[in-house]
Each structure stands twice: as C-alpha cells, then as structure tokens.
PDB file of N, CA and C in Angstrom:
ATOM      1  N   UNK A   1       6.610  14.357  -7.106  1.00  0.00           N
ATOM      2  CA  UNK A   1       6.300  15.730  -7.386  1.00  0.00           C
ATOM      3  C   UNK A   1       7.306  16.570  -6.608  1.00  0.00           C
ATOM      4  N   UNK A   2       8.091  17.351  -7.111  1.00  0.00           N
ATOM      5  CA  UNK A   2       9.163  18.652  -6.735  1.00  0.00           C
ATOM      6  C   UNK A   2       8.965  19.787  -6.633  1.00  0.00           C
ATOM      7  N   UNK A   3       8.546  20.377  -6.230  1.00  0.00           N
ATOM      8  CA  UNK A   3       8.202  21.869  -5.372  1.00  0.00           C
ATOM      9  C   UNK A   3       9.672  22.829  -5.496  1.00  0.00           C
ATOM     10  N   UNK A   4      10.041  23.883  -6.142  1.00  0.00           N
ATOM     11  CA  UNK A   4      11.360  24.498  -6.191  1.00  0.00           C
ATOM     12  C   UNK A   4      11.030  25.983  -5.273  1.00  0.00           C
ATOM     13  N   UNK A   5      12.025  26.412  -4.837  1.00  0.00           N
ATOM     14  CA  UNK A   5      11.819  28.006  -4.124  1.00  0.00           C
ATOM     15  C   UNK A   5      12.452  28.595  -5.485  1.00  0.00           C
ATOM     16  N   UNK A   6      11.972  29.589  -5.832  1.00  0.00           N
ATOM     17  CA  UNK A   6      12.260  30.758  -7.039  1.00  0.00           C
ATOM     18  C   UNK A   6      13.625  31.695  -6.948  1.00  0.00           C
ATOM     19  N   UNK A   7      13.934  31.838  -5.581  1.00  0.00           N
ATOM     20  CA  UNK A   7      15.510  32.438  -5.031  1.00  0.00           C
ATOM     21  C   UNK A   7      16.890  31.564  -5.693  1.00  0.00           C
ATOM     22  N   UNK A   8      16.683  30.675  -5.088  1.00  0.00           N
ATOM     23  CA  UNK A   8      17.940  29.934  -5.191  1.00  0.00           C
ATOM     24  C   UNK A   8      17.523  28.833  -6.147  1.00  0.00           C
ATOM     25  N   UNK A   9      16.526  28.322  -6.715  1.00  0.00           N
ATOM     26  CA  UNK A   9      15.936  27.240  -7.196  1.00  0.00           C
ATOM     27  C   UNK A   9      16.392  25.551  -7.147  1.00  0.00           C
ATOM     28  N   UNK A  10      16.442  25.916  -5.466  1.00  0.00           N
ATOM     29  CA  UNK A  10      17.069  24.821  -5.098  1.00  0.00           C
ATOM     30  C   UNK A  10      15.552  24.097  -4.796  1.00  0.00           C
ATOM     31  N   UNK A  11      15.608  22.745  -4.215  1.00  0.00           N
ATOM     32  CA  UNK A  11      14.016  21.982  -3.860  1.00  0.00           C
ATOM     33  C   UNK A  11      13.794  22.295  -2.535  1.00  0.00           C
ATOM     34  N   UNK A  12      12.392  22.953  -2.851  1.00  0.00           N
ATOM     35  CA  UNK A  12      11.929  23.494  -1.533  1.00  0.00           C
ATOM     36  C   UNK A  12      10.735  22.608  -0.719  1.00  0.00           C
ATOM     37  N   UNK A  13      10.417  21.892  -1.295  1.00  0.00           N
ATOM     38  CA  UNK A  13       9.687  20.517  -0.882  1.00  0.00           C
ATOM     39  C   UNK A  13       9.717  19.331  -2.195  1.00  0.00           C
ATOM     40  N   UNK A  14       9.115  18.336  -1.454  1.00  0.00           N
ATOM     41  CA  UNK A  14       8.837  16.917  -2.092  1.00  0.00           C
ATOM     42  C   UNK A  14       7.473  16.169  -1.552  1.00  0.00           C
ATOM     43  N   UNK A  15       6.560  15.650  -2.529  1.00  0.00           N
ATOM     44  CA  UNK A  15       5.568  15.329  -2.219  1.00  0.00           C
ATOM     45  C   UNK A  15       5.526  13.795  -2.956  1.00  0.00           C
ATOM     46  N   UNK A  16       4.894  12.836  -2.725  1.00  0.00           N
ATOM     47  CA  UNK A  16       4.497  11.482  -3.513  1.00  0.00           C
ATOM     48  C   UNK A  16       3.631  12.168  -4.782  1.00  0.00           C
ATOM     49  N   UNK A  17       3.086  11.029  -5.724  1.00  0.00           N
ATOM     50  CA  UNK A  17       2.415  11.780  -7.171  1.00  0.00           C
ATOM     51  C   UNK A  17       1.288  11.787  -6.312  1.00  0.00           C
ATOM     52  N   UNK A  18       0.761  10.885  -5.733  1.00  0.00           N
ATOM     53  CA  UNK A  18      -0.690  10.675  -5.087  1.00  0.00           C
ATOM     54  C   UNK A  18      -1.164  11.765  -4.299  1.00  0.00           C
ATOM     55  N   UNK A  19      -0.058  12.660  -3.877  1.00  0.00           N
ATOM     56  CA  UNK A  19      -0.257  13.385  -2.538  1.00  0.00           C
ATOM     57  C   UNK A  19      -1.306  14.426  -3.116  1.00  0.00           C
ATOM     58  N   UNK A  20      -1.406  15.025  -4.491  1.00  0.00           N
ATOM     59  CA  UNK A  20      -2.211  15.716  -5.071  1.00  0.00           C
ATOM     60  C   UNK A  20      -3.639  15.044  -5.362  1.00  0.00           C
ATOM     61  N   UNK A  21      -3.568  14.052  -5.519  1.00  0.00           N
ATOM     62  CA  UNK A  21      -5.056  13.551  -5.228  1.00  0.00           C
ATOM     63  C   UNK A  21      -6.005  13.638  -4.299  1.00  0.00           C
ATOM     64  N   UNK A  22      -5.001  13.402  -2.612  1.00  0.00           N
ATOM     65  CA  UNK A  22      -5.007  13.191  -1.575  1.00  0.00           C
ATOM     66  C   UNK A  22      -5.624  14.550  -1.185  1.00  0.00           C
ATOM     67  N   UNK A  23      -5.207  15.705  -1.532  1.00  0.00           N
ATOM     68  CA  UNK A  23      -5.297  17.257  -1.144  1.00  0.00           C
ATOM     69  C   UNK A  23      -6.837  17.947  -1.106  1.00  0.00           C
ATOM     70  N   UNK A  24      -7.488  17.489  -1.550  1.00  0.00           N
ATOM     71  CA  UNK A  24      -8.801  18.463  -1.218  1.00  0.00           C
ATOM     72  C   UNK A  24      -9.413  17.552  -0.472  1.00  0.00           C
ATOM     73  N   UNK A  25      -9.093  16.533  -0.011  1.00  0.00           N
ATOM     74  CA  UNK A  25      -9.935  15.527   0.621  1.00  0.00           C
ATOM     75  C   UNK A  25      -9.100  14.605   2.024  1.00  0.00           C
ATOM     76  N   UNK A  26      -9.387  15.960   3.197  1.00  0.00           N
ATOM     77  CA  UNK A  26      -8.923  15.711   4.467  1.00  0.00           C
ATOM     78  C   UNK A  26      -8.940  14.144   4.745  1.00  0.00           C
ATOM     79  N   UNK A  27     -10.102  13.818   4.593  1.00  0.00           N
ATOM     80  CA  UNK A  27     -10.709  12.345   5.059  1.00  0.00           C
ATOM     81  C   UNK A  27     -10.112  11.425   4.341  1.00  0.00           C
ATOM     82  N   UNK A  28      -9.813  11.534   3.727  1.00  0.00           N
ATOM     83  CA  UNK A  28      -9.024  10.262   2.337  1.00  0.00           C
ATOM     84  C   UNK A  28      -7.480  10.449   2.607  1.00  0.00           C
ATOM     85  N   UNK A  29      -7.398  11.538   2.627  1.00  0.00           N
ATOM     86  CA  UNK A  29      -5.659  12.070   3.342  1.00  0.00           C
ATOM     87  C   UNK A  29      -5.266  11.168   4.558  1.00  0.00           C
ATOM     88  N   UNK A  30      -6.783  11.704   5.824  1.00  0.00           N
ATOM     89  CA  UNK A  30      -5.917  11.220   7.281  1.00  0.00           C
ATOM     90  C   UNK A  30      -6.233   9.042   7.113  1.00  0.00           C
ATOM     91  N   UNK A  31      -7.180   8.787   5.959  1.00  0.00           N
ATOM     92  CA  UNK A  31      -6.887   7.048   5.864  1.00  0.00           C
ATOM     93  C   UNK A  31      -5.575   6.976   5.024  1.00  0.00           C
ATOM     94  N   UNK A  32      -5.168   7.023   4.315  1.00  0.00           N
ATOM     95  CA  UNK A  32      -4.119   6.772   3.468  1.00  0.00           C
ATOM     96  C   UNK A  32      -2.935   7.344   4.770  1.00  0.00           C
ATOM     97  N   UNK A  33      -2.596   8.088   5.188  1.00  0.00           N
ATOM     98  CA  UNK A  33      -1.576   8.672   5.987  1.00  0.00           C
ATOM     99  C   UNK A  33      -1.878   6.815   7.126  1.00  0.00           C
ATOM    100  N   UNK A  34      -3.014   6.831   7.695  1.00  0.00           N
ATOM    101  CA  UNK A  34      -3.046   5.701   8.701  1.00  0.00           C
ATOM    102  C   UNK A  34      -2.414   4.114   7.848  1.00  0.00           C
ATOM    103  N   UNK A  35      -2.850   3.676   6.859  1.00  0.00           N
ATOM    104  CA  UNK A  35      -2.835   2.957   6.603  1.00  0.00           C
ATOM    105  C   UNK A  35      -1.533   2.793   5.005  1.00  0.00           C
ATOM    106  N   UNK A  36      -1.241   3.618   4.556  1.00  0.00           N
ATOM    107  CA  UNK A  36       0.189   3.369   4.045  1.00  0.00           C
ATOM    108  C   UNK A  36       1.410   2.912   4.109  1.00  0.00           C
ATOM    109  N   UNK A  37       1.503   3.193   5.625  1.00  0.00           N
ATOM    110  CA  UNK A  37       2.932   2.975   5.980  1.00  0.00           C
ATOM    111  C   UNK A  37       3.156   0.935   5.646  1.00  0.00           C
ATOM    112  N   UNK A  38       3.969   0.316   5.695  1.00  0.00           N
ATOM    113  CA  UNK A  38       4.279  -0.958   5.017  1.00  0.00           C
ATOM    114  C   UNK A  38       3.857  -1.697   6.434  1.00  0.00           C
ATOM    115  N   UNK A  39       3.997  -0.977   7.551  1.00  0.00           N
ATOM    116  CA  UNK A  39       3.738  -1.783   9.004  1.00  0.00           C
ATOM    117  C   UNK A  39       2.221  -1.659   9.167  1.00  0.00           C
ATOM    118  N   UNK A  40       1.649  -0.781   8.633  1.00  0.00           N
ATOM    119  CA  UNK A  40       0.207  -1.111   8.742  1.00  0.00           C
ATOM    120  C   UNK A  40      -0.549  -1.885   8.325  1.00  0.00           C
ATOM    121  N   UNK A  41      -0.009  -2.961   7.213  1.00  0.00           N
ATOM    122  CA  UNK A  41      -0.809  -3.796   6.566  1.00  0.00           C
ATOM    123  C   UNK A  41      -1.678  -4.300   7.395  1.00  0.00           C
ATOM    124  N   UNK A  42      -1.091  -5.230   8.699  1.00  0.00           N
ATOM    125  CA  UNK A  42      -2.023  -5.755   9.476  1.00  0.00           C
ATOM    126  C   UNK A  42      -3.242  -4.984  10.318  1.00  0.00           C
ATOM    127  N   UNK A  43      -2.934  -4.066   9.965  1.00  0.00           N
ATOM    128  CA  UNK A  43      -3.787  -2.956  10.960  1.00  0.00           C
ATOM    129  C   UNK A  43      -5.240  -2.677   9.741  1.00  0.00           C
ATOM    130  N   UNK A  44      -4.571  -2.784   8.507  1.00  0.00           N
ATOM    131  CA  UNK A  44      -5.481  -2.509   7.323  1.00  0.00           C
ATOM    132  C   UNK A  44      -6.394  -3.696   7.330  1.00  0.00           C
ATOM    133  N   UNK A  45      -5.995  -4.818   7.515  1.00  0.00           N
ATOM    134  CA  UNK A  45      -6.154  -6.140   7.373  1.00  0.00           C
ATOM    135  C   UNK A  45      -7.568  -6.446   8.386  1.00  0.00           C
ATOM    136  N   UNK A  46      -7.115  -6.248   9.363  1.00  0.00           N
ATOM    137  CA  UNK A  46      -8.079  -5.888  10.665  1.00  0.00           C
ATOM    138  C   UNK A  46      -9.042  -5.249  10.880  1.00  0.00           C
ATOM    139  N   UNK A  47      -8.805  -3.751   9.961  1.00  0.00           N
ATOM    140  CA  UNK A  47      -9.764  -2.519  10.375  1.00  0.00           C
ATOM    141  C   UNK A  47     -11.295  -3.001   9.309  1.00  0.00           C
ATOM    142  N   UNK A  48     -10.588  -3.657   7.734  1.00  0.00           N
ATOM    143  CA  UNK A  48     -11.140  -4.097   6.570  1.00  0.00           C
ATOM    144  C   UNK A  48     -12.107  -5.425   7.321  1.00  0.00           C
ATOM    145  N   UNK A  49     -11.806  -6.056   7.713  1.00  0.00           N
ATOM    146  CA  UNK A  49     -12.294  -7.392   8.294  1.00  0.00           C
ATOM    147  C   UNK A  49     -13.215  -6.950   9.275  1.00  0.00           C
ATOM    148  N   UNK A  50     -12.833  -5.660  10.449  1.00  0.00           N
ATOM    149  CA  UNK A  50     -14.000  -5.491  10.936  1.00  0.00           C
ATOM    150  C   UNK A  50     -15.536  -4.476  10.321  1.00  0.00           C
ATOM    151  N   UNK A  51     -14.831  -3.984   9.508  1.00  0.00           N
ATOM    152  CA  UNK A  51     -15.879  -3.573   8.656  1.00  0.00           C
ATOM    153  C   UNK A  51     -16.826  -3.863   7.846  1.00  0.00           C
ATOM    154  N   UNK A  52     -16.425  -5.284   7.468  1.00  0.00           N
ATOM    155  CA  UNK A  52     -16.839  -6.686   6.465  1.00  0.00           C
ATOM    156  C   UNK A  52     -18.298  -6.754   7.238  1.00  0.00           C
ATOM    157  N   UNK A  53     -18.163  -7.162   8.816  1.00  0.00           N
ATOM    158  CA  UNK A  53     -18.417  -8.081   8.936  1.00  0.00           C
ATOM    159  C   UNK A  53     -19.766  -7.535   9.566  1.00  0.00           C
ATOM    160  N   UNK A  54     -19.137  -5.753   9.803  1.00  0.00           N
ATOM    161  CA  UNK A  54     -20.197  -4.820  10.269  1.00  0.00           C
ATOM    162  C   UNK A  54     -21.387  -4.328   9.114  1.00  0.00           C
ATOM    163  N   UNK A  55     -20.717  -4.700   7.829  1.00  0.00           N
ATOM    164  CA  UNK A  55     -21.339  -4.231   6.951  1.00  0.00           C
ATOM    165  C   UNK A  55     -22.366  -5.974   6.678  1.00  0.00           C
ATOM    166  N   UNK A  56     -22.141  -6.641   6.713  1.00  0.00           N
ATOM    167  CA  UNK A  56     -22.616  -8.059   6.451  1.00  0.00           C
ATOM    168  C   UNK A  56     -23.797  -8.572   7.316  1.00  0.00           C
ATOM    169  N   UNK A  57     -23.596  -8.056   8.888  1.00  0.00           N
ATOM    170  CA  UNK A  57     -24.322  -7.810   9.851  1.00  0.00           C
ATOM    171  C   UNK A  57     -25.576  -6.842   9.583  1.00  0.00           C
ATOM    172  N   UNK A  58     -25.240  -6.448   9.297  1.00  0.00           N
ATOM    173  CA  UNK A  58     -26.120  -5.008   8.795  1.00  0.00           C
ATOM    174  C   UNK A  58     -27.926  -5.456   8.786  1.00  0.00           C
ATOM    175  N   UNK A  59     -27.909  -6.219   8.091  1.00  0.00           N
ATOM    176  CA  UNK A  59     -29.007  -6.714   7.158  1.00  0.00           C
ATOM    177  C   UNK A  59     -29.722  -8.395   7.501  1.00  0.00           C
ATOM    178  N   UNK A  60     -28.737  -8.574   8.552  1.00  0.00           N
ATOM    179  CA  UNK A  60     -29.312  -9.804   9.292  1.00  0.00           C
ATOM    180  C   UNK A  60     -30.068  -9.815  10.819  1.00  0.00           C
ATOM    181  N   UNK A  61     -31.460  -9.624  10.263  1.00  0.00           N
ATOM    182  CA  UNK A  61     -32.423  -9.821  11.612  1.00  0.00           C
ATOM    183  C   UNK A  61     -32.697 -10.546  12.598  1.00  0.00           C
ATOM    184  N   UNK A  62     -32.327 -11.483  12.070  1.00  0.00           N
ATOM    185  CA  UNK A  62     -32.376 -12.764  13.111  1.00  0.00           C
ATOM    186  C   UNK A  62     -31.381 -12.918  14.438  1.00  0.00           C
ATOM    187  N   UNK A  63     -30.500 -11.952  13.593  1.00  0.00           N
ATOM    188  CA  UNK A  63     -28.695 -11.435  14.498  1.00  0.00           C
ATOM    189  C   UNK A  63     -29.726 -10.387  15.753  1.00  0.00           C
ATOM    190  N   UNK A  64     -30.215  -9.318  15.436  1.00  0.00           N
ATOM    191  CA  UNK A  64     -30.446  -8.549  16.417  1.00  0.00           C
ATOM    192  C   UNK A  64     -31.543  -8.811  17.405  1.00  0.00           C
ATOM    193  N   UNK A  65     -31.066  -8.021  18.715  1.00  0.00           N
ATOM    194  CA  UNK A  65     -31.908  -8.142  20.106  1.00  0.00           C
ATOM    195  C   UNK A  65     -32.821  -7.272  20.123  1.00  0.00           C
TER     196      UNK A  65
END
C-alpha cells in the first residue's frame, strides 16, 4: 500500500497490505509487530506452546492444589 503527498506527488509513506487490517485493532497490531519479524519464529514457537499447555491445564483437576 502507497500513501502519495498531493504537492510534489512523490511517496509520502509505505505500508504492508495487512497493515490496514492491523489498524483499528491496537492489540492485534502490537502481536503481529512482536511476532512477525522472521527472528521471532522461535519466540512464536514458545509463547504458542506456553499457551497450549495453559489452556490444556485449564480443565484438569486433579492438576490443582
């Protein structure tokens, strides 16, 4: 997506297509911003796995004190 200034109509910003999806929804913005970058996979990998396991936990009584 290309953003032009109207003066000179040169490009006055640049955005990804997604970034408009991303826009009314702070919270979905600041995960995608964390977890996009190509070095975060493992971090995604990790955060997903501990969530699994929190969510899996959830519902097992025998687990809690």
């Amino acid at each position: 997506m290309l953003g032009s200034r109207i003066a000179d109509q040169g490009i006055g910003w640049e955005a990804a297509p997604a970034s408009g999806a991303f826009e009314p929804n702070s919270g979905l913005r600041a995960l995608a911003e964390v977890y996009a970058p190509a070095w975060a996979k493992q971090k995604f990998v990790k955060d997903f796995a501990a969530a699994w396991t929190n969510l899996m936990d959830a519902d097992r009584f025998e687990l809690r004190k």
